[in-house]
PDB file of N, CA and C in Angstrom:
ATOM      1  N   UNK A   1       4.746  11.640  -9.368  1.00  0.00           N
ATOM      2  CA  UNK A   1       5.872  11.043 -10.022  1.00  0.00           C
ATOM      3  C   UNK A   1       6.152  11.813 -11.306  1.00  0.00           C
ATOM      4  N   UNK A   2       7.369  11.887 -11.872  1.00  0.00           N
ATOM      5  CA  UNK A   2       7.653  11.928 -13.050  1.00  0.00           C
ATOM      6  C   UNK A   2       7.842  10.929 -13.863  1.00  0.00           C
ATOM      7  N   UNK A   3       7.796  11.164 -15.345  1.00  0.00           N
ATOM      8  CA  UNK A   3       8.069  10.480 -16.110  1.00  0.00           C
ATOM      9  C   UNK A   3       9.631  10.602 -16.461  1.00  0.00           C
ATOM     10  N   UNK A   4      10.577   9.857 -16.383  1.00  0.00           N
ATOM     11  CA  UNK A   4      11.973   9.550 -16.936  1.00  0.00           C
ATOM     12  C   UNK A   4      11.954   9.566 -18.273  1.00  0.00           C
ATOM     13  N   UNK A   5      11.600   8.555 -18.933  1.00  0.00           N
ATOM     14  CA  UNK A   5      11.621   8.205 -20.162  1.00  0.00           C
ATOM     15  C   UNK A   5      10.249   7.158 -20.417  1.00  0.00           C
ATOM     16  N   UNK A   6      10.382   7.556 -21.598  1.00  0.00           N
ATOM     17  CA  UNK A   6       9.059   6.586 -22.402  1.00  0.00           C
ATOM     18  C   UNK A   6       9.666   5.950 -23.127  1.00  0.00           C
ATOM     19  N   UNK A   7       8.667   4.379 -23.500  1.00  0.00           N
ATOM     20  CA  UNK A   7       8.701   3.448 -24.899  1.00  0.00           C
ATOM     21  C   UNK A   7       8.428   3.786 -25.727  1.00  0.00           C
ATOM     22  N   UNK A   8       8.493   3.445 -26.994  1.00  0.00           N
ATOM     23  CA  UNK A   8       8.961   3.964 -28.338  1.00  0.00           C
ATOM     24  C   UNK A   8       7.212   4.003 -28.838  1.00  0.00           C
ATOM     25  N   UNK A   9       6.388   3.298 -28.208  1.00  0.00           N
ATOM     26  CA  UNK A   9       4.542   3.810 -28.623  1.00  0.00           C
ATOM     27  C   UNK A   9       4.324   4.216 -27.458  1.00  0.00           C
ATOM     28  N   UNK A  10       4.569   5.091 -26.722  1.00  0.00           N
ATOM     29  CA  UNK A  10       3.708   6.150 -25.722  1.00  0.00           C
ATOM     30  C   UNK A  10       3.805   7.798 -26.143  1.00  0.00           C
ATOM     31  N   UNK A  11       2.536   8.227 -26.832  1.00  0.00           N
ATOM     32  CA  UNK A  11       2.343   9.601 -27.284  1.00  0.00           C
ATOM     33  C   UNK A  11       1.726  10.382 -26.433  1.00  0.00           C
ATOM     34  N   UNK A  12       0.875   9.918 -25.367  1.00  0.00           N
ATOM     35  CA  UNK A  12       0.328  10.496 -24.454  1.00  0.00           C
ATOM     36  C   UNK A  12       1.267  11.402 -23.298  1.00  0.00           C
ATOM     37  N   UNK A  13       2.441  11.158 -22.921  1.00  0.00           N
ATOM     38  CA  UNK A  13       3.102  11.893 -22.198  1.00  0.00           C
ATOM     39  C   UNK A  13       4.877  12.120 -22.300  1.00  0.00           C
ATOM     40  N   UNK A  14       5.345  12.881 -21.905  1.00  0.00           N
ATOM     41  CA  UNK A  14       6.007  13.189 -22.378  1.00  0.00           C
ATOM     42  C   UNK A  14       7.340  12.952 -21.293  1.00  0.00           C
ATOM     43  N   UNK A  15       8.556  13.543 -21.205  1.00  0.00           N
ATOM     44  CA  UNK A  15       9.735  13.324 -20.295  1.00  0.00           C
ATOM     45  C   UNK A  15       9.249  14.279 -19.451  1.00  0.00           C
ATOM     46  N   UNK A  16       8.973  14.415 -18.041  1.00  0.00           N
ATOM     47  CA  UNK A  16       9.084  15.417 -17.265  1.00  0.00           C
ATOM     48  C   UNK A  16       7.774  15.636 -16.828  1.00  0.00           C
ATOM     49  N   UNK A  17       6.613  14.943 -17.490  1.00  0.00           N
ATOM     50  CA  UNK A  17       5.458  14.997 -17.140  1.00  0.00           C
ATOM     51  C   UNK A  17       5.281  14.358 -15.535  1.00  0.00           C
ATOM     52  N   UNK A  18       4.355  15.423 -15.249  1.00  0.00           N
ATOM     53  CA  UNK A  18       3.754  14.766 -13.551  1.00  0.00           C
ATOM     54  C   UNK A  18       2.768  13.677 -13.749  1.00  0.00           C
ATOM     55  N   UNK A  19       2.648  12.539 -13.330  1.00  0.00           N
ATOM     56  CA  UNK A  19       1.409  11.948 -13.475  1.00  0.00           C
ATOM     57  C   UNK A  19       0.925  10.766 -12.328  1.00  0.00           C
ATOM     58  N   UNK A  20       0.109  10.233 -12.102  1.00  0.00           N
ATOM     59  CA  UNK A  20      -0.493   9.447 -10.897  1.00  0.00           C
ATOM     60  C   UNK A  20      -1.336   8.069 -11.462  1.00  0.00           C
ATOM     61  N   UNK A  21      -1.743   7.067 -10.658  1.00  0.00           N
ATOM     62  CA  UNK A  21      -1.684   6.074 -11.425  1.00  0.00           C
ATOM     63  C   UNK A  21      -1.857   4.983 -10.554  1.00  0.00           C
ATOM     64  N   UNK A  22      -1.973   3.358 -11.504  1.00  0.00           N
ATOM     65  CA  UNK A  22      -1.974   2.574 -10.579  1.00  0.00           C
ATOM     66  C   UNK A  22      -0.768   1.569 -11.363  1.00  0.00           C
ATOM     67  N   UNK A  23      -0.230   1.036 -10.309  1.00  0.00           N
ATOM     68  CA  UNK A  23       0.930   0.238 -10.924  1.00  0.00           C
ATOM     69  C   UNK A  23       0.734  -0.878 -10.150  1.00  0.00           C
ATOM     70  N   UNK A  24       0.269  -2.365 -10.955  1.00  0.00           N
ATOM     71  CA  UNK A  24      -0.161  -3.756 -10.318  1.00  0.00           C
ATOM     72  C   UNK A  24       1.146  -4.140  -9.428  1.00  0.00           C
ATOM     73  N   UNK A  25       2.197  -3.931 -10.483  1.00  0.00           N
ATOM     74  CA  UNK A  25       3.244  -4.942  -9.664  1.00  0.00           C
ATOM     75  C   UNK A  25       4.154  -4.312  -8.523  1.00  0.00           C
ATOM     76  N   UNK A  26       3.847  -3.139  -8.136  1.00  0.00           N
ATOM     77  CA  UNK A  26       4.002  -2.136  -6.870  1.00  0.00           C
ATOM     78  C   UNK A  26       4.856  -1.044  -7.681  1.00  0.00           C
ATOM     79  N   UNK A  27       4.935   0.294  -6.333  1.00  0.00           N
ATOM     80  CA  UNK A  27       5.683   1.185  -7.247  1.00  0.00           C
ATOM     81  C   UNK A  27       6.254   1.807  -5.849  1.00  0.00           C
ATOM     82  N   UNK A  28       6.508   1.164  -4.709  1.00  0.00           N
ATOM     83  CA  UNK A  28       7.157   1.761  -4.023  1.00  0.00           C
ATOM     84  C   UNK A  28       9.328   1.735  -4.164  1.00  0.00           C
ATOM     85  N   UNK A  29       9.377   2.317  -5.218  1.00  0.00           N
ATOM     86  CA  UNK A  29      10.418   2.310  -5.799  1.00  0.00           C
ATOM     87  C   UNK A  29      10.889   3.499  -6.897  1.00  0.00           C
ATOM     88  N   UNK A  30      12.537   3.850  -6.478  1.00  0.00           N
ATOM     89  CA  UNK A  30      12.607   4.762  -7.759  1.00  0.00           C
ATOM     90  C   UNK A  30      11.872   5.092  -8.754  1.00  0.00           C
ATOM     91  N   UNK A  31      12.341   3.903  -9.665  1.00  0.00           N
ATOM     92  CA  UNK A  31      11.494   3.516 -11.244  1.00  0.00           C
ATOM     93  C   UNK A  31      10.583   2.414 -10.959  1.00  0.00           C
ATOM     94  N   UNK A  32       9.673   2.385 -11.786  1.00  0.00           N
ATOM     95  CA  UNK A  32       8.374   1.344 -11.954  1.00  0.00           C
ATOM     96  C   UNK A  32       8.362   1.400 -13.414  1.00  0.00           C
ATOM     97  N   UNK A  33       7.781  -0.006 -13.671  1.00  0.00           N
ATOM     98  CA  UNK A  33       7.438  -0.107 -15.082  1.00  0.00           C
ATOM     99  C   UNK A  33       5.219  -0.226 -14.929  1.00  0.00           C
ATOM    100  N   UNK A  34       5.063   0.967 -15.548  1.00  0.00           N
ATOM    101  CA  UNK A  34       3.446   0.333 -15.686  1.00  0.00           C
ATOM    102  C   UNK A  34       3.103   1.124 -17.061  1.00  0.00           C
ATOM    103  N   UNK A  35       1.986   0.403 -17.271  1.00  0.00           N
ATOM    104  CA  UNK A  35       1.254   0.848 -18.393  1.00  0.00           C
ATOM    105  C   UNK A  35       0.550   2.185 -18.773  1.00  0.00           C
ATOM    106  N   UNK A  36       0.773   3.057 -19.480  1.00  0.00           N
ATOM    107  CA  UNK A  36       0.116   4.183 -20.304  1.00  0.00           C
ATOM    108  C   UNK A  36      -1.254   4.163 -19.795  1.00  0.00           C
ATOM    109  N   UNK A  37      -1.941   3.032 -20.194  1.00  0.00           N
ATOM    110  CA  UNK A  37      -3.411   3.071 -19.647  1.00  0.00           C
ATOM    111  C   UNK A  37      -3.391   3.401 -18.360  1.00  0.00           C
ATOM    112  N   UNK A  38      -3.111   2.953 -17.823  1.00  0.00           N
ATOM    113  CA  UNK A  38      -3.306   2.380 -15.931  1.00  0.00           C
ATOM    114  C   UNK A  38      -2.450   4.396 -15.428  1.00  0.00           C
ATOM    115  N   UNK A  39      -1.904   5.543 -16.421  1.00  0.00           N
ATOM    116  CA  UNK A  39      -2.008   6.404 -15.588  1.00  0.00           C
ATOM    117  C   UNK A  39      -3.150   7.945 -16.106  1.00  0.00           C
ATOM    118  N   UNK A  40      -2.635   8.617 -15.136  1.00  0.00           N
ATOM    119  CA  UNK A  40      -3.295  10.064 -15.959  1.00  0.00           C
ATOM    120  C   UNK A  40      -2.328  11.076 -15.544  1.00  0.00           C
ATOM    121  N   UNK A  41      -2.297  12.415 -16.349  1.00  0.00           N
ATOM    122  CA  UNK A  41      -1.475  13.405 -15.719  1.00  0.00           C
ATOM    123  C   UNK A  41      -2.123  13.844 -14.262  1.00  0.00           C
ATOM    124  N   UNK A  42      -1.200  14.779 -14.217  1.00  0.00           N
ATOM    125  CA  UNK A  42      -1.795  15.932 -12.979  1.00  0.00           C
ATOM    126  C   UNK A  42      -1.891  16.599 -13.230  1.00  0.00           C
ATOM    127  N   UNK A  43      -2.809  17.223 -12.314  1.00  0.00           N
ATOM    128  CA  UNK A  43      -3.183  18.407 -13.162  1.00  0.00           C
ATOM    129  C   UNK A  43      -2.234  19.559 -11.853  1.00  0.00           C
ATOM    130  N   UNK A  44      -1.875  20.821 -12.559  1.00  0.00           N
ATOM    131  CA  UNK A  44      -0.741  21.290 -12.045  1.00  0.00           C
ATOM    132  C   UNK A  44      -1.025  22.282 -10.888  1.00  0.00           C
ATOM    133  N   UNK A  45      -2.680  22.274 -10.534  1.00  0.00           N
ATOM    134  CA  UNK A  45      -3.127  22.845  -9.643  1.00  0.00           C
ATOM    135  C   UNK A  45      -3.567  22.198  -8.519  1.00  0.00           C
ATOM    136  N   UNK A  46      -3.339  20.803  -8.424  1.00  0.00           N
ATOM    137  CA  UNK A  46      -3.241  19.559  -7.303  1.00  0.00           C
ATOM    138  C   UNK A  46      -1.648  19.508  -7.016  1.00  0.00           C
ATOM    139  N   UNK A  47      -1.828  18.681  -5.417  1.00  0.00           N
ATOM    140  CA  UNK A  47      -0.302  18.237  -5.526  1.00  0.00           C
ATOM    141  C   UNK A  47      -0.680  16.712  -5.472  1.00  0.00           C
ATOM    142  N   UNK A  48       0.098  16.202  -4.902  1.00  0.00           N
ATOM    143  CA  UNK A  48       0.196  14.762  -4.967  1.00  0.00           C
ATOM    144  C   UNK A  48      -0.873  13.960  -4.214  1.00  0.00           C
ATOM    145  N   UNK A  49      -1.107  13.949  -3.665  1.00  0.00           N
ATOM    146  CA  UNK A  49      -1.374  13.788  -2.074  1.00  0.00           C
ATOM    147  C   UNK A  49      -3.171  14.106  -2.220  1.00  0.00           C
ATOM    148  N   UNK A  50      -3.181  15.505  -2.632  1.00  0.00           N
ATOM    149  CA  UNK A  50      -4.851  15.239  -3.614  1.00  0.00           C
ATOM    150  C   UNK A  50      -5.055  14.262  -4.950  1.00  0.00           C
ATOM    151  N   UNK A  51      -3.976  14.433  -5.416  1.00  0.00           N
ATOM    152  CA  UNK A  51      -4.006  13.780  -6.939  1.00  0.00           C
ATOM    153  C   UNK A  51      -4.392  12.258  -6.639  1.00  0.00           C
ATOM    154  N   UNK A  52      -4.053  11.697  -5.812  1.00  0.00           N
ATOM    155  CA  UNK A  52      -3.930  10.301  -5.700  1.00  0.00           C
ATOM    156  C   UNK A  52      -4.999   9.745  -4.731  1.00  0.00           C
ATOM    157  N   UNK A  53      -5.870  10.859  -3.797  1.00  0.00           N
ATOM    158  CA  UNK A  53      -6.605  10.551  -3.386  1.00  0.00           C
ATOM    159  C   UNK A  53      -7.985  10.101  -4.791  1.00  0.00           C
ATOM    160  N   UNK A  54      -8.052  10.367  -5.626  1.00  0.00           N
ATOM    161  CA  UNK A  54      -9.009  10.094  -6.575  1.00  0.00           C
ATOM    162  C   UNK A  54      -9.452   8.813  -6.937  1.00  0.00           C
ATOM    163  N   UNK A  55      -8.093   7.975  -7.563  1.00  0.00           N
ATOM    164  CA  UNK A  55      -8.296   6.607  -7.744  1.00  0.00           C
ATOM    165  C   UNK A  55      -8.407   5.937  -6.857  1.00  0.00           C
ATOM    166  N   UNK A  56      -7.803   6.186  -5.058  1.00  0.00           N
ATOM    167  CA  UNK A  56      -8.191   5.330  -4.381  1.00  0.00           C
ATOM    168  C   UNK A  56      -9.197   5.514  -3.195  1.00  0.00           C
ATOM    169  N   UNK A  57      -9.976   6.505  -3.761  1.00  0.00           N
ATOM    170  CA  UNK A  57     -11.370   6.631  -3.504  1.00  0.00           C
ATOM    171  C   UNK A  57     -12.087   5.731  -4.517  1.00  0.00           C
ATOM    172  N   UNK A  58     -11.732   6.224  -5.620  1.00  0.00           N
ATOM    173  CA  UNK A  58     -12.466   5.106  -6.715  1.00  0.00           C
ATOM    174  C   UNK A  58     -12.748   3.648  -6.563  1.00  0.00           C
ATOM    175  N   UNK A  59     -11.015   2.875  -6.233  1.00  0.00           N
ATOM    176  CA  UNK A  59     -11.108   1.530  -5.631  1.00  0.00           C
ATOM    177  C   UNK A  59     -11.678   1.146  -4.622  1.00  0.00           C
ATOM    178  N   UNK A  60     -11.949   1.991  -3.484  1.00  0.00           N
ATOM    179  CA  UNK A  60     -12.866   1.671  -2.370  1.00  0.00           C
ATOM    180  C   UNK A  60     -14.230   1.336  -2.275  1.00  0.00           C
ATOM    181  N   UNK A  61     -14.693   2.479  -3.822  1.00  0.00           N
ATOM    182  CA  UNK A  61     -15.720   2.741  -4.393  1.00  0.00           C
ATOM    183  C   UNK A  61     -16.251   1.118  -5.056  1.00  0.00           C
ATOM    184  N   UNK A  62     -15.175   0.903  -5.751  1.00  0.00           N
ATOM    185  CA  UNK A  62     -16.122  -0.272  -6.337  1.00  0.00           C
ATOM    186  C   UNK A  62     -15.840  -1.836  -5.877  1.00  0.00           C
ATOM    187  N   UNK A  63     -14.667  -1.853  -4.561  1.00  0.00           N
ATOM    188  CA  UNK A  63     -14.478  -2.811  -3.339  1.00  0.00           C
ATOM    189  C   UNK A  63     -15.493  -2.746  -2.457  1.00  0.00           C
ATOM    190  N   UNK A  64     -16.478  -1.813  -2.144  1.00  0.00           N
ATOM    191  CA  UNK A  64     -17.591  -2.031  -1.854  1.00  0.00           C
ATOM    192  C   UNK A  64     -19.145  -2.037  -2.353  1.00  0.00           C
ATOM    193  N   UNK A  65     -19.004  -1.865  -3.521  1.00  0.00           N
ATOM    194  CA  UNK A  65     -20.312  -2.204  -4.563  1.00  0.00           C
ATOM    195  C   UNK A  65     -19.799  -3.416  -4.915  1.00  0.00           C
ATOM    196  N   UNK A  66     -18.891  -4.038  -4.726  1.00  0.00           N
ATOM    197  CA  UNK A  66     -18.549  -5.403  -5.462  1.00  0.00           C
ATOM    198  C   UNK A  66     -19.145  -6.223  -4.217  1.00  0.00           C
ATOM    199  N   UNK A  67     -19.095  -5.946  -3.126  1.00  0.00           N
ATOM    200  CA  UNK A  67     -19.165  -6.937  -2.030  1.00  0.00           C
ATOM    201  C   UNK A  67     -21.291  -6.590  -1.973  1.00  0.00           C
ATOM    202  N   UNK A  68     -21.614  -5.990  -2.646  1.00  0.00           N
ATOM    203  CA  UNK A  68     -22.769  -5.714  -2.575  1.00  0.00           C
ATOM    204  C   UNK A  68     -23.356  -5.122  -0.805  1.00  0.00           C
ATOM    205  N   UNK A  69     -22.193  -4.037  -0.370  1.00  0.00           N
ATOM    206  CA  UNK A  69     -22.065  -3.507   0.521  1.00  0.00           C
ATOM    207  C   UNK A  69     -23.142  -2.007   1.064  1.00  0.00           C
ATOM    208  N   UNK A  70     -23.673  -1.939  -0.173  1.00  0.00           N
ATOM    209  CA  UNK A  70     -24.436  -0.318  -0.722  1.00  0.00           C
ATOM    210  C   UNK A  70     -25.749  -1.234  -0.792  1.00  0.00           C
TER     211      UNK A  70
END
């Protein structure tokens, strides 16, 4: 995704930045509104598709240490 525009306290990224992420209230849509925290950039030697495999390896990761599955 890109970034469109930012709120008036987000210093971390900028207009045009690539970045990946989790967005609670869904983001299968143009625009999404989510939080600064909840993303990270990309890095410009991934594409998407790797980029995003990360966090939801992560969530799987701790959807099954939570169930005391390990």
């Amino acid at each position: 995704m890109l970034v469109p525009e930012l709120g008036n306290n987000v210093h971390d990224f900028s207009a045009g930045d690539q970045f990946f992420g989790f967005a609670p209230s869904g983001a299968y849509a143009e625009y999404a509104d989510v939080y600064v925290k909840e993303l990270a950039h990309k890095s410009e030697s991934n594409d998407f598709v790797t980029a995003v495999s990360v966090p939801t390896a992560g969530v799987a990761v701790l959807l099954v240490h939570s169930a005391n599955l390990l």
